[in-house]
C-alpha atoms as a PDB file:
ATOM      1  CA  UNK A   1     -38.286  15.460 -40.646  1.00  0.00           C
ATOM      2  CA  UNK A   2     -38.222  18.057 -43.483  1.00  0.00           C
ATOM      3  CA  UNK A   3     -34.881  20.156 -43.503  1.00  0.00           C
ATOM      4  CA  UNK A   4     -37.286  23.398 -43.381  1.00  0.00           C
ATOM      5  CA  UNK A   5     -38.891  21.639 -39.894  1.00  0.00           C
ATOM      6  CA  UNK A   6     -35.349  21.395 -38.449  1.00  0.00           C
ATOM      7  CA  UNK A   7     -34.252  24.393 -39.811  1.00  0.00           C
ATOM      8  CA  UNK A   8     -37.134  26.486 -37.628  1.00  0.00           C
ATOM      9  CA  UNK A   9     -35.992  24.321 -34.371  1.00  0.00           C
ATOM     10  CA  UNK A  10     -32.501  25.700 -34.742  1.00  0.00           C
ATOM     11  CA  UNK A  11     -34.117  29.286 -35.196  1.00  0.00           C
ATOM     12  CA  UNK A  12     -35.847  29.572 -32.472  1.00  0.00           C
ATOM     13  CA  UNK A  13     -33.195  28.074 -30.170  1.00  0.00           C
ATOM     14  CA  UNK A  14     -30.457  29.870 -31.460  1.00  0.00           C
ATOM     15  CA  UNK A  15     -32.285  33.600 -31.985  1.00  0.00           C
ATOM     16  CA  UNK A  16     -32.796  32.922 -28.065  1.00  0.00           C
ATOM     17  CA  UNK A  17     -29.008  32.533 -27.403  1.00  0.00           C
ATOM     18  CA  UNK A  18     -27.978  35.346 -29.613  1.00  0.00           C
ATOM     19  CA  UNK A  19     -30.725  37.614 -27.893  1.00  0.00           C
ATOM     20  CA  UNK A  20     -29.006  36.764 -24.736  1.00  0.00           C
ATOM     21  CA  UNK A  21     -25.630  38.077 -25.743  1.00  0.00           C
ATOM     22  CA  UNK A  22     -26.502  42.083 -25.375  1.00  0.00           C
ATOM     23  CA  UNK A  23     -27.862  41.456 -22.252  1.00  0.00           C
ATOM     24  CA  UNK A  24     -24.807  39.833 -21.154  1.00  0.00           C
ATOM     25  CA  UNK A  25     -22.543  41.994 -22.618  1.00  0.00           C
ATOM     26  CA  UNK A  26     -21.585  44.870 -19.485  1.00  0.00           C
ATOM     27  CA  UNK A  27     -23.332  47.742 -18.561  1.00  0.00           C
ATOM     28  CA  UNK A  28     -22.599  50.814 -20.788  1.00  0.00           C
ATOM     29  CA  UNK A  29     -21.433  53.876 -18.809  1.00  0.00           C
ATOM     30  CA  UNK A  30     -23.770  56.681 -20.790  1.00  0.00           C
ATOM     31  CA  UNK A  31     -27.346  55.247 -19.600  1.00  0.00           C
ATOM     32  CA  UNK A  32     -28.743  56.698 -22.372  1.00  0.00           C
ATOM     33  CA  UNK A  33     -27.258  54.853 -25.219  1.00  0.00           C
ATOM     34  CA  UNK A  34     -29.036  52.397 -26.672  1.00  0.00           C
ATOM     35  CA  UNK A  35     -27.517  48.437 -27.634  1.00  0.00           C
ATOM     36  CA  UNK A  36     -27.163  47.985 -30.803  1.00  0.00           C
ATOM     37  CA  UNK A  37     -29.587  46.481 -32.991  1.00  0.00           C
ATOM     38  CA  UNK A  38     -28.272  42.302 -33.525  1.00  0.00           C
ATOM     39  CA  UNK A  39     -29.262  41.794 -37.176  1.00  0.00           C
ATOM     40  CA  UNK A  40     -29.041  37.934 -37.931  1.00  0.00           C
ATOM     41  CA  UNK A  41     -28.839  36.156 -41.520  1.00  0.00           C
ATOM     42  CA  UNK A  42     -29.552  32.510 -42.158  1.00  0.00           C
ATOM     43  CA  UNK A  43     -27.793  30.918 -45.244  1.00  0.00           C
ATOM     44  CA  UNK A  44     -29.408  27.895 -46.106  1.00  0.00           C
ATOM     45  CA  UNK A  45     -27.676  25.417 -48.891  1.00  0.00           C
ATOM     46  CA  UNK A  46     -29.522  22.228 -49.489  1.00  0.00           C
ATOM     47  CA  UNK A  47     -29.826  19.412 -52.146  1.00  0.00           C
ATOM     48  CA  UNK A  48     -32.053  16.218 -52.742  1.00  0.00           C
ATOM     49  CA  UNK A  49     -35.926  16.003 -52.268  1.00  0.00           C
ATOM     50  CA  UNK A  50     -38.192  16.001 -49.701  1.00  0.00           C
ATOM     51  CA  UNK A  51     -37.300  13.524 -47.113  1.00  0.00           C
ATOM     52  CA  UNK A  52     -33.989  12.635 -48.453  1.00  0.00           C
ATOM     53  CA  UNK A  53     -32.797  16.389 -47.971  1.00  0.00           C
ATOM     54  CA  UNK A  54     -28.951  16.976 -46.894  1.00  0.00           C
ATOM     55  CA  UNK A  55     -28.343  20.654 -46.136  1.00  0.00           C
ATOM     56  CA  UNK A  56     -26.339  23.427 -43.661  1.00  0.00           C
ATOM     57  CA  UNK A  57     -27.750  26.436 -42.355  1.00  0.00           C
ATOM     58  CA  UNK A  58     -25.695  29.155 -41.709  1.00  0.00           C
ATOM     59  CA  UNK A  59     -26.475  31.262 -38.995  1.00  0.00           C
ATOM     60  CA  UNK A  60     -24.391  34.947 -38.692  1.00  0.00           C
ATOM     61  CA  UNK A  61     -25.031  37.598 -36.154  1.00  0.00           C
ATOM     62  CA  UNK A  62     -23.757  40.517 -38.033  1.00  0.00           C
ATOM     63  CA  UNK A  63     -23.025  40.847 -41.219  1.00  0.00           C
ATOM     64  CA  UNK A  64     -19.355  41.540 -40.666  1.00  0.00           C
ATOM     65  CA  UNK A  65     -18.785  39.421 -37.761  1.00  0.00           C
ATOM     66  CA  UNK A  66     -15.628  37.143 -38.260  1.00  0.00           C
ATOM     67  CA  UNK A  67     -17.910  34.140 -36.669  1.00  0.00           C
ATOM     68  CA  UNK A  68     -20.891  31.974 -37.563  1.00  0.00           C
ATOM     69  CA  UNK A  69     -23.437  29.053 -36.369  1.00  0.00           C
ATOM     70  CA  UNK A  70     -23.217  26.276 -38.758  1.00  0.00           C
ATOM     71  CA  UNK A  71     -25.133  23.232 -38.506  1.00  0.00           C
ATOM     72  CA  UNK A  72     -25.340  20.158 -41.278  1.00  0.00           C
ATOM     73  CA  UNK A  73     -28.451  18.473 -41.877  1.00  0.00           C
ATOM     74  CA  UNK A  74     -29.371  15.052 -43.251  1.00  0.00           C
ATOM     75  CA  UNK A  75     -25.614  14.092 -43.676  1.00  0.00           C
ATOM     76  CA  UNK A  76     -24.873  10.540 -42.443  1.00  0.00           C
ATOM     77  CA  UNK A  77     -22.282  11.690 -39.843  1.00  0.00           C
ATOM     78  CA  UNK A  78     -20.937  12.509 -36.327  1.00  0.00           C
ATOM     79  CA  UNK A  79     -21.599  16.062 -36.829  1.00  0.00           C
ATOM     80  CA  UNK A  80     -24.895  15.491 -38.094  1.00  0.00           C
ATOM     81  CA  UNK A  81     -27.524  18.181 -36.435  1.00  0.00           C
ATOM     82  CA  UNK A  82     -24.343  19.473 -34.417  1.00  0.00           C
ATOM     83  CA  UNK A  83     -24.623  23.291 -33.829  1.00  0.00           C
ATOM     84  CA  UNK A  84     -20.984  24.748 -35.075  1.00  0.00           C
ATOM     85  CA  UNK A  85     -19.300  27.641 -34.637  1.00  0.00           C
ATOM     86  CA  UNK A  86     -16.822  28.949 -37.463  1.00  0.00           C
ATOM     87  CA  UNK A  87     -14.700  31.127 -38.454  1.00  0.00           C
ATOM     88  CA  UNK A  88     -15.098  32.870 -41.463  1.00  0.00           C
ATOM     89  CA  UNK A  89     -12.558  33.816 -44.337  1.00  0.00           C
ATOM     90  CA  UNK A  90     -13.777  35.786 -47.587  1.00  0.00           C
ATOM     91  CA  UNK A  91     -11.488  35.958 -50.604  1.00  0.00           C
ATOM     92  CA  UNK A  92     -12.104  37.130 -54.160  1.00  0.00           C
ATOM     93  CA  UNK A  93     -13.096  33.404 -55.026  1.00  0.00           C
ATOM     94  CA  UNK A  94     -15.349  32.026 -52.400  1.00  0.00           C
ATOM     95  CA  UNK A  95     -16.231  32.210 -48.707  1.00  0.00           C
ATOM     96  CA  UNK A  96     -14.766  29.417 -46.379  1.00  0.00           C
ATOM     97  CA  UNK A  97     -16.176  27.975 -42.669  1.00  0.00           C
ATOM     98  CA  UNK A  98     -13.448  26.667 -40.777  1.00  0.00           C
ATOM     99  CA  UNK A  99     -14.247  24.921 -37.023  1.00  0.00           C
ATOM    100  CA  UNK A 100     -12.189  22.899 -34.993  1.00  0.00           C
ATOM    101  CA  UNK A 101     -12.201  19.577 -35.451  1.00  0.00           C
ATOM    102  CA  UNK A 102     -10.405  17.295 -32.879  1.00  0.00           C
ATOM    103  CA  UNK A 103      -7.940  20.516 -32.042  1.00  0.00           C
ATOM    104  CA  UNK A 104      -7.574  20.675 -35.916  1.00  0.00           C
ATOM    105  CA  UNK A 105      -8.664  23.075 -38.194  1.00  0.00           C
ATOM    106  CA  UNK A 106     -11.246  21.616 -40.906  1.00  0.00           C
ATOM    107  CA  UNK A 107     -13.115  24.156 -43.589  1.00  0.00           C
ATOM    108  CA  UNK A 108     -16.183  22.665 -43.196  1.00  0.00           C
ATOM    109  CA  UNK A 109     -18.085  24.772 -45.841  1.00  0.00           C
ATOM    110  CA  UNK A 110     -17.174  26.798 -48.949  1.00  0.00           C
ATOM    111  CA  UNK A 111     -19.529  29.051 -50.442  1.00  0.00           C
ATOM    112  CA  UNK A 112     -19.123  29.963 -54.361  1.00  0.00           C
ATOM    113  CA  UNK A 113     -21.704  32.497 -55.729  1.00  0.00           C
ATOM    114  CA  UNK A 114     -24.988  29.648 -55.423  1.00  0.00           C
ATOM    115  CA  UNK A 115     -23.428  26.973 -54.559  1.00  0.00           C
ATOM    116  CA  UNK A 116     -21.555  25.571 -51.517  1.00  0.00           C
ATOM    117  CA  UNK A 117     -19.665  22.601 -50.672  1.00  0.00           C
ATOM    118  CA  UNK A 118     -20.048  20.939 -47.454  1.00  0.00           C
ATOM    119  CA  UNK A 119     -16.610  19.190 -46.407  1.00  0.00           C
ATOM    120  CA  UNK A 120     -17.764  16.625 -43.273  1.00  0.00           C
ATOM    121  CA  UNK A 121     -14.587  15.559 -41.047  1.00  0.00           C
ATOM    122  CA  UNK A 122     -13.798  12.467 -42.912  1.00  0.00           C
ATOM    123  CA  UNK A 123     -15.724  12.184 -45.848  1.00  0.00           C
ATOM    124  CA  UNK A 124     -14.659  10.647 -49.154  1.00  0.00           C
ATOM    125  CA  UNK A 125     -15.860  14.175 -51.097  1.00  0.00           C
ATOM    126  CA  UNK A 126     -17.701  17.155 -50.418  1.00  0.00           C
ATOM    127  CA  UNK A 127     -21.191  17.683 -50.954  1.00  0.00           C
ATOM    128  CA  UNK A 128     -22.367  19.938 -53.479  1.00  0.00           C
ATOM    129  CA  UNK A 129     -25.327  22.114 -52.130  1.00  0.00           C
ATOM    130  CA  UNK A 130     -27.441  24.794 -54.083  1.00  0.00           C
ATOM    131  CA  UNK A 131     -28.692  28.125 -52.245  1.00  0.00           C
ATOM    132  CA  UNK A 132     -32.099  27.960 -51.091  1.00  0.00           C
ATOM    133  CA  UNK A 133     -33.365  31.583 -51.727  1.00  0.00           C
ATOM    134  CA  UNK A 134     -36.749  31.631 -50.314  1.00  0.00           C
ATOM    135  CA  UNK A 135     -36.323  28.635 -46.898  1.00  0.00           C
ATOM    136  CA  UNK A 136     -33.265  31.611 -45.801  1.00  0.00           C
ATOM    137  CA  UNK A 137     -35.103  34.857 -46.763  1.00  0.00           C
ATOM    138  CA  UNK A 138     -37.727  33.088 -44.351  1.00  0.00           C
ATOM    139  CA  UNK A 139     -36.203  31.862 -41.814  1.00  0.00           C
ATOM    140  CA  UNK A 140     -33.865  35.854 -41.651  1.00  0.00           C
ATOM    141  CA  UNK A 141     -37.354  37.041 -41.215  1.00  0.00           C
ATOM    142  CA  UNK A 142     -38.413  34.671 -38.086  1.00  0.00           C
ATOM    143  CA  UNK A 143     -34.804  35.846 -36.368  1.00  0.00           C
END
Protein backbone atom coordinates (compact mmCIF):
# COMPACT_ATOMS: atom_id res chain seq x y z
CA UNK A 1 0.00 0.00 0.00
CA UNK A 2 1.30 3.42 -1.19
CA UNK A 3 2.43 5.71 1.81
CA UNK A 4 -0.10 8.45 0.27
CA UNK A 5 -3.03 5.43 0.64
CA UNK A 6 -2.09 5.05 4.34
CA UNK A 7 -1.48 8.43 4.85
CA UNK A 8 -5.45 9.33 3.91
CA UNK A 9 -6.55 6.28 6.39
CA UNK A 10 -4.82 8.04 9.24
CA UNK A 11 -6.60 11.38 8.07
CA UNK A 12 -9.72 10.52 8.17
CA UNK A 13 -9.49 8.58 11.45
CA UNK A 14 -7.61 10.98 13.22
CA UNK A 15 -9.51 14.46 11.86
CA UNK A 16 -12.53 12.40 13.51
CA UNK A 17 -10.81 12.18 16.96
CA UNK A 18 -9.53 15.68 16.93
CA UNK A 19 -13.14 16.92 15.87
CA UNK A 20 -14.29 15.19 18.92
CA UNK A 21 -12.12 17.10 21.32
CA UNK A 22 -14.26 20.61 21.28
CA UNK A 23 -17.16 18.80 21.79
CA UNK A 24 -15.75 17.21 24.73
CA UNK A 25 -14.14 19.96 26.05
CA UNK A 26 -16.98 21.63 28.91
CA UNK A 27 -19.63 23.81 28.30
CA UNK A 28 -18.59 27.53 28.05
CA UNK A 29 -20.50 29.80 30.47
CA UNK A 30 -21.26 32.88 27.78
CA UNK A 31 -23.64 30.77 25.30
CA UNK A 32 -22.80 32.95 22.80
CA UNK A 33 -19.19 32.38 22.25
CA UNK A 34 -18.22 30.43 19.69
CA UNK A 35 -15.29 27.22 19.95
CA UNK A 36 -12.53 27.95 18.45
CA UNK A 37 -11.69 27.07 15.07
CA UNK A 38 -9.12 23.50 15.37
CA UNK A 39 -6.72 24.21 12.49
CA UNK A 40 -4.69 20.90 11.80
CA UNK A 41 -1.25 20.52 9.79
CA UNK A 42 0.10 17.27 8.42
CA UNK A 43 3.96 17.05 8.00
CA UNK A 44 4.77 14.37 5.83
CA UNK A 45 8.69 13.21 5.44
CA UNK A 46 9.22 10.27 3.21
CA UNK A 47 12.04 8.54 1.17
CA UNK A 48 12.37 5.56 -1.38
CA UNK A 49 9.94 4.81 -4.35
CA UNK A 50 6.74 3.68 -4.82
CA UNK A 51 6.12 0.56 -2.96
CA UNK A 52 9.27 0.53 -1.06
CA UNK A 53 8.27 3.97 0.64
CA UNK A 54 9.38 4.52 4.48
CA UNK A 55 7.87 7.74 5.84
CA UNK A 56 6.14 9.66 9.18
CA UNK A 57 3.34 11.86 9.08
CA UNK A 58 3.04 14.37 11.46
CA UNK A 59 -0.17 15.31 12.55
CA UNK A 60 -0.52 18.84 14.88
CA UNK A 61 -3.71 20.36 16.06
CA UNK A 62 -2.59 23.86 16.43
CA UNK A 63 0.12 25.35 15.32
CA UNK A 64 1.49 26.17 18.75
CA UNK A 65 0.33 23.24 20.56
CA UNK A 66 3.23 21.60 22.63
CA UNK A 67 1.80 18.02 21.26
CA UNK A 68 1.58 16.02 18.05
CA UNK A 69 0.27 12.63 16.25
CA UNK A 70 3.16 10.90 14.79
CA UNK A 71 2.96 7.79 12.98
CA UNK A 72 6.01 5.88 10.93
CA UNK A 73 5.33 4.21 7.83
CA UNK A 74 7.04 1.41 5.91
CA UNK A 75 9.77 1.04 8.67
CA UNK A 76 10.46 -2.63 9.54
CA UNK A 77 9.52 -2.21 13.25
CA UNK A 78 7.31 -2.55 16.38
CA UNK A 79 6.10 0.87 15.98
CA UNK A 80 5.44 0.46 12.49
CA UNK A 81 1.81 2.12 11.54
CA UNK A 82 1.58 2.93 15.43
CA UNK A 83 -0.33 6.26 15.98
CA UNK A 84 2.12 8.41 18.48
CA UNK A 85 1.72 11.12 20.45
CA UNK A 86 4.79 13.57 21.11
CA UNK A 87 5.96 16.16 22.58
CA UNK A 88 7.43 18.79 20.81
CA UNK A 89 10.69 20.93 21.45
CA UNK A 90 11.80 23.78 18.89
CA UNK A 91 15.30 25.23 19.15
CA UNK A 92 17.26 27.50 16.83
CA UNK A 93 18.65 24.24 15.10
CA UNK A 94 15.89 21.81 14.51
CA UNK A 95 12.53 20.60 15.82
CA UNK A 96 12.53 17.33 17.98
CA UNK A 97 9.43 14.55 18.68
CA UNK A 98 9.95 12.94 21.82
CA UNK A 99 7.26 9.92 23.01
CA UNK A 100 7.55 7.53 25.59
CA UNK A 101 9.04 4.59 24.93
CA UNK A 102 8.86 1.74 27.56
CA UNK A 103 8.47 4.69 30.44
CA UNK A 104 11.56 6.24 28.64
CA UNK A 105 11.87 9.16 26.77
CA UNK A 106 13.00 8.50 22.97
CA UNK A 107 13.14 11.62 20.26
CA UNK A 108 11.66 9.79 17.76
CA UNK A 109 11.89 12.49 14.98
CA UNK A 110 14.06 15.55 14.27
CA UNK A 111 13.12 17.94 11.77
CA UNK A 112 16.00 20.21 10.06
CA UNK A 113 14.75 22.79 7.48
CA UNK A 114 13.68 19.70 4.59
CA UNK A 115 14.81 17.06 6.04
CA UNK A 116 14.01 14.88 9.09
CA UNK A 117 15.44 12.00 10.77
CA UNK A 118 13.35 9.29 12.02
CA UNK A 119 15.06 7.63 15.23
CA UNK A 120 12.92 4.03 15.69
CA UNK A 121 13.35 2.57 19.41
CA UNK A 122 16.27 0.43 18.68
CA UNK A 123 17.53 1.00 15.44
CA UNK A 124 21.16 0.83 14.33
CA UNK A 125 20.76 4.68 12.69
CA UNK A 126 18.20 7.04 11.89
CA UNK A 127 16.50 7.37 8.77
CA UNK A 128 16.99 10.24 6.68
CA UNK A 129 13.59 11.50 5.22
CA UNK A 130 12.98 14.47 2.72
CA UNK A 131 9.75 16.81 3.08
CA UNK A 132 7.05 15.91 0.88
CA UNK A 133 5.58 19.39 -0.09
CA UNK A 134 2.63 18.60 -2.11
CA UNK A 135 1.30 14.65 -0.24
CA UNK A 136 1.13 17.35 3.24
CA UNK A 137 -0.27 20.52 1.58
CA UNK A 138 -2.94 17.77 0.52
CA UNK A 139 -3.61 15.89 3.02
CA UNK A 140 -3.82 19.78 5.52
CA UNK A 141 -6.48 20.39 3.01
CA UNK A 142 -8.63 16.98 3.57
CA UNK A 143 -8.34 17.83 7.64
Amino acid sequence: MSLQRIASHLILSLSFLLLLVPALAPAQNNADSAMPRVTQKALVFSAGSQGDEVGVIVLRQRPREPEAVIMPMGVDHPLDHASLIADITTSAHDTRYVIDHEGQPHTLLVITGDTAELRMPGADKPLTLRYAAELSQRMSQQL
